[in-house]
Protein backbone atom coordinates (compact mmCIF):
# COMPACT_ATOMS: atom_id res chain seq x y z
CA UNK A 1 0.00 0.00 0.00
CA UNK A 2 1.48 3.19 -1.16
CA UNK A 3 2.97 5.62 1.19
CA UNK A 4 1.60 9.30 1.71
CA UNK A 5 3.72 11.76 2.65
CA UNK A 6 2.50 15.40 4.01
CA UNK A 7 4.01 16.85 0.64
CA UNK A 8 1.63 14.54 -1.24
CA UNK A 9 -1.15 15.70 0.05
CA UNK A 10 -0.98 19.27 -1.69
CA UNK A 11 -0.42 17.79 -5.05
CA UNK A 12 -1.31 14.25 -5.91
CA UNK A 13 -4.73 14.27 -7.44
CA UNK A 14 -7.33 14.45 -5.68
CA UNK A 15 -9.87 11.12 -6.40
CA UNK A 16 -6.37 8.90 -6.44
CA UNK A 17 -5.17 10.94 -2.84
CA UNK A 18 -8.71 10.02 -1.28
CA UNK A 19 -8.63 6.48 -1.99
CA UNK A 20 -5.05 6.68 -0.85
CA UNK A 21 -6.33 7.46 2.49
CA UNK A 22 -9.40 6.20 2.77
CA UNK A 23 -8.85 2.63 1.61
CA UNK A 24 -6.35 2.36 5.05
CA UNK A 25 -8.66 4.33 7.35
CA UNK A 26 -11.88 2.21 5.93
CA UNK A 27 -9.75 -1.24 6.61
CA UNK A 28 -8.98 -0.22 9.78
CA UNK A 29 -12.46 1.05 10.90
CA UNK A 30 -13.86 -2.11 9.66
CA UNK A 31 -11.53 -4.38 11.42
CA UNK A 32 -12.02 -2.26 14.40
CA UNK A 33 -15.94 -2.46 13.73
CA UNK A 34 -15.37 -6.18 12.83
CA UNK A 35 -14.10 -6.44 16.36
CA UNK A 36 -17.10 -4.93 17.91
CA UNK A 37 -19.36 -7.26 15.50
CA UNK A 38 -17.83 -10.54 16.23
CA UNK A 39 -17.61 -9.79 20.06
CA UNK A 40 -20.71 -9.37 20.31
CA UNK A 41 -21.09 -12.13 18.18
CA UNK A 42 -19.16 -14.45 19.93
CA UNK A 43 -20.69 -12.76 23.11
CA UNK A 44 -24.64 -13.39 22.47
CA UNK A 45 -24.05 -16.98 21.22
CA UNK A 46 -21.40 -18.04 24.35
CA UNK A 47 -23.14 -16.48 27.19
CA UNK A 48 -26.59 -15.30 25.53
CA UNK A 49 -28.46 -12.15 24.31
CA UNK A 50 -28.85 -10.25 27.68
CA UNK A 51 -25.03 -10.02 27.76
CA UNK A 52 -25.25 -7.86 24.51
CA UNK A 53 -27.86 -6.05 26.49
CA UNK A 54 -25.02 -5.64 29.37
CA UNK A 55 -22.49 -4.30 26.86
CA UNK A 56 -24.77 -2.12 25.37
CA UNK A 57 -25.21 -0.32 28.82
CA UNK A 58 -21.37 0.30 29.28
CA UNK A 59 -20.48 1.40 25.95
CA UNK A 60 -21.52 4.90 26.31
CA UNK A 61 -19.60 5.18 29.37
CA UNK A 62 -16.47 4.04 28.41
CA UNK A 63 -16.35 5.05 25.01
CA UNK A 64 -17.07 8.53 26.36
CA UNK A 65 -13.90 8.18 28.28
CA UNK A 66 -11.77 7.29 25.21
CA UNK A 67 -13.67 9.80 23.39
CA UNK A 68 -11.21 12.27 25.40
CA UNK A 69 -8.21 10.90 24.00
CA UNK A 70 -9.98 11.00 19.93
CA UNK A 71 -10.74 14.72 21.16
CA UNK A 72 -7.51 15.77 21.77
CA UNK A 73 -6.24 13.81 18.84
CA UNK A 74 -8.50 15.28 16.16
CA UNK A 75 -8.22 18.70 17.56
CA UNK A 76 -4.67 18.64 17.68
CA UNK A 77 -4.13 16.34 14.56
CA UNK A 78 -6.38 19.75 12.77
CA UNK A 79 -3.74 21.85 14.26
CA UNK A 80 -0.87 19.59 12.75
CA UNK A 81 -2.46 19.16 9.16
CA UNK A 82 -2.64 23.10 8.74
CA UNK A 83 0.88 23.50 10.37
CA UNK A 84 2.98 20.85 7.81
CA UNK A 85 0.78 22.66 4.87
CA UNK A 86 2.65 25.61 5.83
CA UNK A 87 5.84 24.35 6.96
CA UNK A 88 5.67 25.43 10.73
CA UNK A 89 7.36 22.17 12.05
CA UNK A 90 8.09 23.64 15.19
CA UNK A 91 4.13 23.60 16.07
CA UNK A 92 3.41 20.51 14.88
CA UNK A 93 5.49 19.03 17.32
CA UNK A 94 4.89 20.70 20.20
CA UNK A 95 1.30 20.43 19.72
CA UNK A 96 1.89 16.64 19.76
CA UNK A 97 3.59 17.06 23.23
CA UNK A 98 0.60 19.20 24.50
CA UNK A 99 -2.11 16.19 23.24
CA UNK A 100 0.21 13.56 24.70
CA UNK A 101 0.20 15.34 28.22
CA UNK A 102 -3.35 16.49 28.29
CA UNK A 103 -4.66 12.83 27.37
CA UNK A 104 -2.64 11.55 30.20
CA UNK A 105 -4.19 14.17 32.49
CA UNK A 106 -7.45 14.08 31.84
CA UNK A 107 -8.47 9.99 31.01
CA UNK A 108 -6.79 8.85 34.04
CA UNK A 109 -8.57 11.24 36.09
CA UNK A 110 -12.01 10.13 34.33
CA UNK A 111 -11.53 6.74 34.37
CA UNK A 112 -11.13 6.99 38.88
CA UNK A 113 -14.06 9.28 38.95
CA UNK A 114 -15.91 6.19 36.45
CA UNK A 115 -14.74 3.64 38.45
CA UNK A 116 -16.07 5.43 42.07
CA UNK A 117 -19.16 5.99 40.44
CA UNK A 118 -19.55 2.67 38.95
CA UNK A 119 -23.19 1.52 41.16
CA UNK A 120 -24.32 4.61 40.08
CA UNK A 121 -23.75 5.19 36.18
CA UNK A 122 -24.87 1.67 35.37
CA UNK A 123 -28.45 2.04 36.76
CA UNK A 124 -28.51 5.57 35.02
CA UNK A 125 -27.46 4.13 31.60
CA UNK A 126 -30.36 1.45 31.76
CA UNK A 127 -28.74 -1.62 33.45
CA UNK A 128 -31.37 -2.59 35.19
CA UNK A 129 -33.16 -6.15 36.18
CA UNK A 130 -30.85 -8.63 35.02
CA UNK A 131 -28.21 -6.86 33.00
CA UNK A 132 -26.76 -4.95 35.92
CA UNK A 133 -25.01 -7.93 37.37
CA UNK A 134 -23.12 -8.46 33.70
CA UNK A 135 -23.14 -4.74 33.03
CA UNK A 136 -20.76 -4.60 36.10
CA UNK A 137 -18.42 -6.72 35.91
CA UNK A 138 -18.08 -5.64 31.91
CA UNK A 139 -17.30 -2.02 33.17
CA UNK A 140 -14.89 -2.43 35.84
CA UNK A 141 -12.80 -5.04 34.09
CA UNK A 142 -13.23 -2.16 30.58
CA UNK A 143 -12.54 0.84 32.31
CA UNK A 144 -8.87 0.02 33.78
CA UNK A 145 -7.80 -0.18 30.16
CA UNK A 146 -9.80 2.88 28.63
CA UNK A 147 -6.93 5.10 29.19
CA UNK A 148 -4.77 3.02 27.23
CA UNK A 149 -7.86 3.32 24.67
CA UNK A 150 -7.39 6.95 24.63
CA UNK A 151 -4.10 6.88 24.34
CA UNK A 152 -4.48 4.57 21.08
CA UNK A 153 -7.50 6.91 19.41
CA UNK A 154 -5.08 9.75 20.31
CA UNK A 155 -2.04 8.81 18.41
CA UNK A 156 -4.09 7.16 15.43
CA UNK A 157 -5.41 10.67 14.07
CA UNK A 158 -2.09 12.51 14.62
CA UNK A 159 -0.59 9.12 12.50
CA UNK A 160 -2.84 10.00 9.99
CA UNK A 161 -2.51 13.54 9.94
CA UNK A 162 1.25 12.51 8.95
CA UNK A 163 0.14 11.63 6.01
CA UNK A 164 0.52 8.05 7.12
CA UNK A 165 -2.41 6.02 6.53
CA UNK A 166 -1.28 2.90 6.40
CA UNK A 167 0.15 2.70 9.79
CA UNK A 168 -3.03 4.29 11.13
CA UNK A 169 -4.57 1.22 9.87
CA UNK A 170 -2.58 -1.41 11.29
CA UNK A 171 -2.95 0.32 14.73
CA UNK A 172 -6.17 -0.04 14.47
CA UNK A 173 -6.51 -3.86 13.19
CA UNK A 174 -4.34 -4.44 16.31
CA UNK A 175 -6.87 -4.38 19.18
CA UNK A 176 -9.26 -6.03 16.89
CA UNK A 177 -7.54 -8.97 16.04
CA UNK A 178 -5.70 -9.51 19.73
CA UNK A 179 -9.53 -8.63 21.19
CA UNK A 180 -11.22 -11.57 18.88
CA UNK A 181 -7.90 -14.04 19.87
CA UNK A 182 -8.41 -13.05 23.28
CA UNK A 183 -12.06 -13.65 23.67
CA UNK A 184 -11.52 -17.02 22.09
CA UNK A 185 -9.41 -17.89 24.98
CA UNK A 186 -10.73 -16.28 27.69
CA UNK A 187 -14.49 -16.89 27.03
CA UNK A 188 -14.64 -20.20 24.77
CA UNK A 189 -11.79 -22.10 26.34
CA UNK A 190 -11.10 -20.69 29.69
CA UNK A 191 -15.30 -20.13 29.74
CA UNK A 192 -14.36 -16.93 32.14
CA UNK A 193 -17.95 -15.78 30.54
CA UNK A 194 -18.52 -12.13 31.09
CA UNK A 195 -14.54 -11.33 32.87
CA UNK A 196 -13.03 -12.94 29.57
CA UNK A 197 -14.69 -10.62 27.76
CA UNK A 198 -14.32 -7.95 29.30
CA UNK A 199 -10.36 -8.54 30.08
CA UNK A 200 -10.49 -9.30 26.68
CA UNK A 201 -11.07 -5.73 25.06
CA UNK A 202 -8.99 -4.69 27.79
CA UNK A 203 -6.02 -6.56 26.19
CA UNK A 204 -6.74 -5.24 23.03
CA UNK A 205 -6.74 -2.04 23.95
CA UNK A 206 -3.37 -2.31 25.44
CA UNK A 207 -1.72 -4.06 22.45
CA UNK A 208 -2.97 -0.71 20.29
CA UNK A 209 -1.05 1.43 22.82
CA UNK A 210 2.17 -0.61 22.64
CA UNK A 211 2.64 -0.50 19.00
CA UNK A 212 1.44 3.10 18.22
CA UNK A 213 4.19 4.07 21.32
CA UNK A 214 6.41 2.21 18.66
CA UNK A 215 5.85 4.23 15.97
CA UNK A 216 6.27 7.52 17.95
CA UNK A 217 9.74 6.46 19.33
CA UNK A 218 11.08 4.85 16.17
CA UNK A 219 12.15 6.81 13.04
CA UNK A 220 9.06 6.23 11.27
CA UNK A 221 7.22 9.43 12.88
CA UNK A 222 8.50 13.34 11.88
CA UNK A 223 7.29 14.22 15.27
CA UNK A 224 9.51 13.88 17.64
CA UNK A 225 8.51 15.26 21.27
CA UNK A 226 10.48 16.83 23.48
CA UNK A 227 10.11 17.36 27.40
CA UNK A 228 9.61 20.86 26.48
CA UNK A 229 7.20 19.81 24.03
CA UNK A 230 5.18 18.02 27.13
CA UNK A 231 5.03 21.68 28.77
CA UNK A 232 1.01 22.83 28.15
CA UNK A 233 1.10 25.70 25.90
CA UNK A 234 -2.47 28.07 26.93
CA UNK A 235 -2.85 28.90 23.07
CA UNK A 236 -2.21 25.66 21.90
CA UNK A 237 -4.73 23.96 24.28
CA UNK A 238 -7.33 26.43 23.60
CA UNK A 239 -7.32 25.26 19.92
CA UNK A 240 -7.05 21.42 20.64
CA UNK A 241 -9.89 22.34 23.32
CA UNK A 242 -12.33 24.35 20.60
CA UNK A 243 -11.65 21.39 17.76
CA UNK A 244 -11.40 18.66 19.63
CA UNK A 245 -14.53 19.98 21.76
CA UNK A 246 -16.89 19.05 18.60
CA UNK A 247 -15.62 15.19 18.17
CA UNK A 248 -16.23 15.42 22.69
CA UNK A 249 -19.70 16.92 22.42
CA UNK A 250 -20.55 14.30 19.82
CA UNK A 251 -19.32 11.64 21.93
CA UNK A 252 -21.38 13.16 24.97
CA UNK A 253 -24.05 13.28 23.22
CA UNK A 254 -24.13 9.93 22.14
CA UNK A 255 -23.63 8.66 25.33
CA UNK A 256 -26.97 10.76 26.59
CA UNK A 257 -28.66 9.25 23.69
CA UNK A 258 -27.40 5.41 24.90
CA UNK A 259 -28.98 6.56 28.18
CA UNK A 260 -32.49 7.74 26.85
CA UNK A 261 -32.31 4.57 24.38
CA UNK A 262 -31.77 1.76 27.15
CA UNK A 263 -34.08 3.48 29.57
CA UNK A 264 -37.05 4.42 26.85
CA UNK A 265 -36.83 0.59 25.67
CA UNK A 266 -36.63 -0.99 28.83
CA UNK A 267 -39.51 0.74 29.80
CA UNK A 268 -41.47 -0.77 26.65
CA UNK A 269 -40.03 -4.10 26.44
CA UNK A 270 -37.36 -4.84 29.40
CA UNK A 271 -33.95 -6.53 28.42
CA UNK A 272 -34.99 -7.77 25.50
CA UNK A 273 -35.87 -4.72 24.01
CA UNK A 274 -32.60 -3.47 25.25
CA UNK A 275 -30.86 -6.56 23.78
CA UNK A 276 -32.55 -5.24 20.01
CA UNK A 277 -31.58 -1.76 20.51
CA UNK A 278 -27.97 -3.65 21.27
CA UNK A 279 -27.68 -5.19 17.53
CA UNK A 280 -28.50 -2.66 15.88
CA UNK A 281 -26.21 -0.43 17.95
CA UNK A 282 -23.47 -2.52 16.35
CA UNK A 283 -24.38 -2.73 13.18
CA UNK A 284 -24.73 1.63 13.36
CA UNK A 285 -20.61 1.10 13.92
CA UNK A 286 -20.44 -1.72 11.86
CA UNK A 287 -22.18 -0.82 8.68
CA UNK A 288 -21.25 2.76 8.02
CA UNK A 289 -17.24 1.85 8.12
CA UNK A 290 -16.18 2.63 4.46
CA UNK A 291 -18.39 6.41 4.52
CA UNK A 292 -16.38 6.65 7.85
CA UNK A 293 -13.21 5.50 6.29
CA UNK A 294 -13.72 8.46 3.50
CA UNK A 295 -14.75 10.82 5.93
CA UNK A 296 -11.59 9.79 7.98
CA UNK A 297 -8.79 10.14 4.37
CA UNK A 298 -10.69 13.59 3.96
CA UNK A 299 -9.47 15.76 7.05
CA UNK A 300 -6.15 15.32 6.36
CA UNK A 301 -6.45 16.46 2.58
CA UNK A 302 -8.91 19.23 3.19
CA UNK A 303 -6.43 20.15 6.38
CA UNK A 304 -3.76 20.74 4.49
CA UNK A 305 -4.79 22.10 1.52
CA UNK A 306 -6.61 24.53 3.34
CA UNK A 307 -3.77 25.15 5.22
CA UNK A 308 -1.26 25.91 1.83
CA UNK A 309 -4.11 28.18 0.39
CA UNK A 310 -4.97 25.49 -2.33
CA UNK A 311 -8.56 26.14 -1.95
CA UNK A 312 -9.95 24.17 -5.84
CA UNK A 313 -8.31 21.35 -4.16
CA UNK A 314 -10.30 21.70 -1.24
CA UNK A 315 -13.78 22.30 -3.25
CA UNK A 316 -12.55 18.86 -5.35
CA UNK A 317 -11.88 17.04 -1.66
CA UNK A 318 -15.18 18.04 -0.99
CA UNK A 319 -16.85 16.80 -3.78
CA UNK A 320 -15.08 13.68 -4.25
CA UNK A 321 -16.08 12.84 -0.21
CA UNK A 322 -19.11 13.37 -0.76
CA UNK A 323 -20.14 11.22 -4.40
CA UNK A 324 -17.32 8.20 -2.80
CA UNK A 325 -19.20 8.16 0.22
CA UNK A 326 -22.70 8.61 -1.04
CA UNK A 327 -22.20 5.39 -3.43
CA UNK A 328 -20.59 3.43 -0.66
CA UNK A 329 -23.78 4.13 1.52
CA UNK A 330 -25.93 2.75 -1.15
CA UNK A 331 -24.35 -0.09 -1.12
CA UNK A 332 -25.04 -0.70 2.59
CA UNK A 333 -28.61 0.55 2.74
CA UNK A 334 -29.53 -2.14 0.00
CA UNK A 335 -27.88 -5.17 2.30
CA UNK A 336 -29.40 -3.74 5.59
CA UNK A 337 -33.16 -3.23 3.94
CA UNK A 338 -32.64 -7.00 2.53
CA UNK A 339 -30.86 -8.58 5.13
CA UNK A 340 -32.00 -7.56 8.37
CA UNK A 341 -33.20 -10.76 9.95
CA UNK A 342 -30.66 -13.19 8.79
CA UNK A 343 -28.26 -10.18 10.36
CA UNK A 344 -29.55 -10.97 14.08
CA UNK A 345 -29.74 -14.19 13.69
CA UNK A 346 -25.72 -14.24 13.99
CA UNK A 347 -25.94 -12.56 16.91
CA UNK A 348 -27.84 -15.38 19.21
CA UNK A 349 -27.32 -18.65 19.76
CA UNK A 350 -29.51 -21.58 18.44
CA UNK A 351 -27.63 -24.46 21.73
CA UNK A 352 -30.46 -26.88 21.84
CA UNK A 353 -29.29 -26.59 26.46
CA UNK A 354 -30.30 -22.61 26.50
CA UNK A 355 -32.82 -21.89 29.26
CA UNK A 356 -36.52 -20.70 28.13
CA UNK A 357 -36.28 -17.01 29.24
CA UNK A 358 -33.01 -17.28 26.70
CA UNK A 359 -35.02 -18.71 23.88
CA UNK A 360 -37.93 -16.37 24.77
CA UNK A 361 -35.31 -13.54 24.12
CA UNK A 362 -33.79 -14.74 21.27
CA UNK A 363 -37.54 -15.23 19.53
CA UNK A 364 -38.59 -11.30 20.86
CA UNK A 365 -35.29 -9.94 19.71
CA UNK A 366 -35.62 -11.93 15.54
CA UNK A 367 -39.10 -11.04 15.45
CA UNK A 368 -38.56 -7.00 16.21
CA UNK A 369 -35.38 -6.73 14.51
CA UNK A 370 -36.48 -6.13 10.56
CA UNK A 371 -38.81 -3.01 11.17
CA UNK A 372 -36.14 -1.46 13.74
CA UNK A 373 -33.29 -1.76 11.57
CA UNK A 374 -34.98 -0.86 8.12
CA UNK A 375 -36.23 2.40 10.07
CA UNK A 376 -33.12 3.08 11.80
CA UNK A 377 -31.19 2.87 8.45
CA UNK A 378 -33.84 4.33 6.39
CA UNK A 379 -31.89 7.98 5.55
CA UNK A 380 -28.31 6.01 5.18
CA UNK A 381 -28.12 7.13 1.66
CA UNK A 382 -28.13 10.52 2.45
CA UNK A 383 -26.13 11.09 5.36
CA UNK A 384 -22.45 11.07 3.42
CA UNK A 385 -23.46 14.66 3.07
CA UNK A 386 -23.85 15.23 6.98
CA UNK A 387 -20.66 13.77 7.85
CA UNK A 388 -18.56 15.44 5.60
CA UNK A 389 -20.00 18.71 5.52
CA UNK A 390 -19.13 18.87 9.50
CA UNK A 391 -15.97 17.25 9.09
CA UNK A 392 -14.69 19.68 6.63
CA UNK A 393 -15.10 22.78 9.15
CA UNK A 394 -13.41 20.20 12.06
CA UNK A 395 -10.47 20.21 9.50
CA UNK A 396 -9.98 23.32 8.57
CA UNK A 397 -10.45 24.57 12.39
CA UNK A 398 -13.54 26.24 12.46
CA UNK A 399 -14.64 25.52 15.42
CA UNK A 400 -18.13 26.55 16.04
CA UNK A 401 -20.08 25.59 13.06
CA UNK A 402 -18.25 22.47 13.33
CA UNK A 403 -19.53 21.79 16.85
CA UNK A 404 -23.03 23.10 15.66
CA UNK A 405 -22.79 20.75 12.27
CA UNK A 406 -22.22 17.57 14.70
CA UNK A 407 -24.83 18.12 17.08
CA UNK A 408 -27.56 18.77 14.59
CA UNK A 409 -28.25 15.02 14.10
CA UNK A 410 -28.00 13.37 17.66
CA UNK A 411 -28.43 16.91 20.36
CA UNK A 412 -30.70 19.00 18.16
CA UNK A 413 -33.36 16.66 16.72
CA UNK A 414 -32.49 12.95 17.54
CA UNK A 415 -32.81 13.73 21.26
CA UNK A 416 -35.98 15.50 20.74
CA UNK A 417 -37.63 13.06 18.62
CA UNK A 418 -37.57 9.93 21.10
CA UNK A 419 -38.61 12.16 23.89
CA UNK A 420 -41.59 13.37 22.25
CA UNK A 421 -42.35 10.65 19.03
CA UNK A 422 -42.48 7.74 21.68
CA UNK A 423 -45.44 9.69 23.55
CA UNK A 424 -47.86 8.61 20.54
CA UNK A 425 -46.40 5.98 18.59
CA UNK A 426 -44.58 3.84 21.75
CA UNK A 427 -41.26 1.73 20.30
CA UNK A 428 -42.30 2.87 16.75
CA UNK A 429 -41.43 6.07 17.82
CA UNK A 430 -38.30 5.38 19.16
CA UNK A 431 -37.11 3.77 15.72
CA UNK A 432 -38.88 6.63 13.46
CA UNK A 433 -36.80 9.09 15.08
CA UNK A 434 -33.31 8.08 13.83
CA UNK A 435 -34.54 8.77 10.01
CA UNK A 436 -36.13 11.74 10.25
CA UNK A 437 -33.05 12.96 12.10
CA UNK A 438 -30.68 12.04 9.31
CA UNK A 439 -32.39 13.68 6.71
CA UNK A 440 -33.32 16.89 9.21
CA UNK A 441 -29.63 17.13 9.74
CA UNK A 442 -28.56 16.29 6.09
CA UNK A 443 -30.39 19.27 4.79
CA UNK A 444 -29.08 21.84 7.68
CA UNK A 445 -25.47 20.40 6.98
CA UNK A 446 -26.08 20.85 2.94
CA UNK A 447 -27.27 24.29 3.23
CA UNK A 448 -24.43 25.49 5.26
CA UNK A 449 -21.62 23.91 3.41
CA UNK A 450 -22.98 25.21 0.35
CA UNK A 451 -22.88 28.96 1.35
CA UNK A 452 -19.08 28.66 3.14
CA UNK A 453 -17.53 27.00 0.32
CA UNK A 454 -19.23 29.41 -1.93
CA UNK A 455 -17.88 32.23 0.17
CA UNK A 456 -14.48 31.22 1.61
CA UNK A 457 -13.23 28.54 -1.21
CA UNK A 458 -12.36 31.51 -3.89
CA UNK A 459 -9.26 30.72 -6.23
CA UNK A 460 -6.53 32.88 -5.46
CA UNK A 461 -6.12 35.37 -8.50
């Protein structure tokens, strides 16, 4: 796979720089998603559906927690993308020393407060009944190795913003693979049930850290830190902080959305419902991973173009994202309108020794699955537009409409719609809402990109 360097990205074309980057970044988000898909997998067929359910409670929490580390990544990675397009070194690197210090500072601190809160944030995020029990043990065992997550989400954008996709990619294919080995072991032959899992992702999570540490200290990297790189720099953190704030407040809000999710479905249909919601959470990371994968080789090329003043290579980036990704999402809409039952069915076990409240389960959860997921990925066509219309402000460091862009799906009408849709339609509601907010969103984002490219993207005369 062919080598990028940060020169490249001002002047290779543009359709043969995005596949460049997105072909790595797509592998490696759908190895990493792979990971989360055969887990749970391997999960709801070794110890049953209501550990998906379990899983599906801690997620928020703990990816919320390595959510800091992406934060600080993307906002600083912004920061280094504009600062190689116009040869300012100097920054780049210490700007990596500030992201490496604050990550350190601020996940361990989260992860002690998560931990000391633990009998409280699992209730709160709906495990309830019989999922807390799982949920618990899942989240203790997950959260000693979220900083080490962090760390790993961290490095992987600033790798990228190197211009170095294909390392980016192996990082991530890392915890996946050692996560999937691991929960062979731990769950199938040492049958440690919900702890193997559990120290499973942990594991992974740690191998990630351990090789991206390589890269920093070998000679593959151009940025070197220093100890006086390490120092925090007030300007510097202030823009990591106002970037790196939008991927955070998506995160966040995600995590409130898990919350209302698990607690609105348990409410209609207990654990099982839960367990649905669960599957289809997956497949939402699962699915999507080659219009994240473009969306991931864009910053970097819109970053640095933007940052050398080559703004018709920018408006081409932009297009390019957007038709790539839009095809791409086809693709997946037609397999998840087709396929949606035969999907879930991988998910749970058919063991003729399950107990009946676990066949009971697995019959609610394959009978409710094909209208959720249709409605849930009715707008997928559309929302290539969303994502890279608010990634393309992340990466050229406008802050605000950035952090505006991102919450317009999930904090300004996704949250609304199950709070109010459920009041008249019950679960229906829950599962119109996540269409009607991609396409709400889509048009909001399309509007807006369309006036700031046509008023800040002007050729130089």
């Amino acid at each position: 796979m062919a080598k990028v360097s940060a020169e490249q990205l001002g002047s290779e074309p543009i359709g043969k720089l995005l596949v460049k980057q997105a072909v790595p970044a797509s592998i490696g988000i759908l190895v990493m998603s792979l990971n989360i898909l055969v887990d749970s997998i391997f999960v709801g067929n070794w110890i049953g559906a209501i550990a998906i359910a379990a899983i599906n409670v801690v997620l928020p929490v703990s990816f919320f927690i390595g959510a800091l580390g992406m934060a600080i990544g993307i906002g600083g990675s912004s920061i280094i993308s504009r600062a190689l397009g116009s040869n300012n070194h100097a920054k780049a690197v210490k700007t990596f020393g500030n992201q490496i210090t604050l990550t350190f500072l601020i996940t361990i601190t989260m992860a002690a407060l998560g931990l000391y809160f633990t009998d409280n944030l699992i209730p709160a995020f709906g495990g309830k009944g019989s999922i807390f029990d799982l949920a618990k043990i899942y989240y203790t065992i997950v959260l000693y190795g979220i900083p080490f997550l962090a760390f790993s989400m961290m490095g992987n954008t600033v790798i990228r913003a190197e211009g170095k996709p294909k390392f980016a990619m192996i990082a991530m294919i890392i915890p996946s693979v050692g996560n999937l080995i691991l929960d062979y072991v731990f769950i199938y032959i040492f049958d440690w049930g919900m702890h193997g899992a559990a120290w499973a992702t942990t594991g992974g999570y740690i191998l990630c850290f351990a090789y991206i540490a390589y890269f920093f200290f070998s000679k593959k990297s151009e940025l070197k830190f220093t100890a006086q790189s390490l120092r925090l720099d007030l300007p510097i953190i202030k823009e990591i902080g106002s970037l790196g704030f939008v991927t955070l407040a998506r995160q966040a809000t995600t995590s409130v959305v898990y919350l209302l999710m698990n607690n609105i479905l348990f409410g209609f249909g207990g654990e099982s419902l839960v367990a649905v919601y669960g599957i289809i959470g997956r497949m939402q990371m699962f699915a999507l991973f080659p219009v994240f994968g473009v969306t991931q080789g864009f910053l970097p090329i819109a970053g640095f173009n933007y940052g050398a003043k080559k703004y018709q290579r920018v408006r081409k980036s932009i297009n390019t994202a957007i038709k790539y990704a839009s095809l791409l999402a086809a693709i997946v809409f037609i397999l998840l309108m087709v396929f949606p039952q035969e999907i879930a069915s991988l998910f749970l076990s058919d063991r003729a020794d399950q107990s009946a409240a676990d066949l009971a389960m697995n019959t609610f959860v394959l009978e409710n699955i094909p209208t959720a997921m249709r409605l849930v990925f009715a707008a997928v066509p559309i929302i290539a537009l969303q994502l890279i219309g608010s990634a393309y402000f992340q990466a050229i460091g406008k802050a605000v409409p950035a952090f505006l862009l991102t919450l317009t799906r999930q904090g300004f009408f996704f949250i609304p719609l199950i709070l109010i849709l459920p009041n008249y339609f019950d679960e229906l509601g829950v599962w119109l809402s996540f269409p009607i907010a991609d396409a709400l969103a889509t048009i909001v984002t399309g509007i807006y990109l369309w006036r700031e490219v046509r008023r800040t993207l002007v050729p130089k005369s």
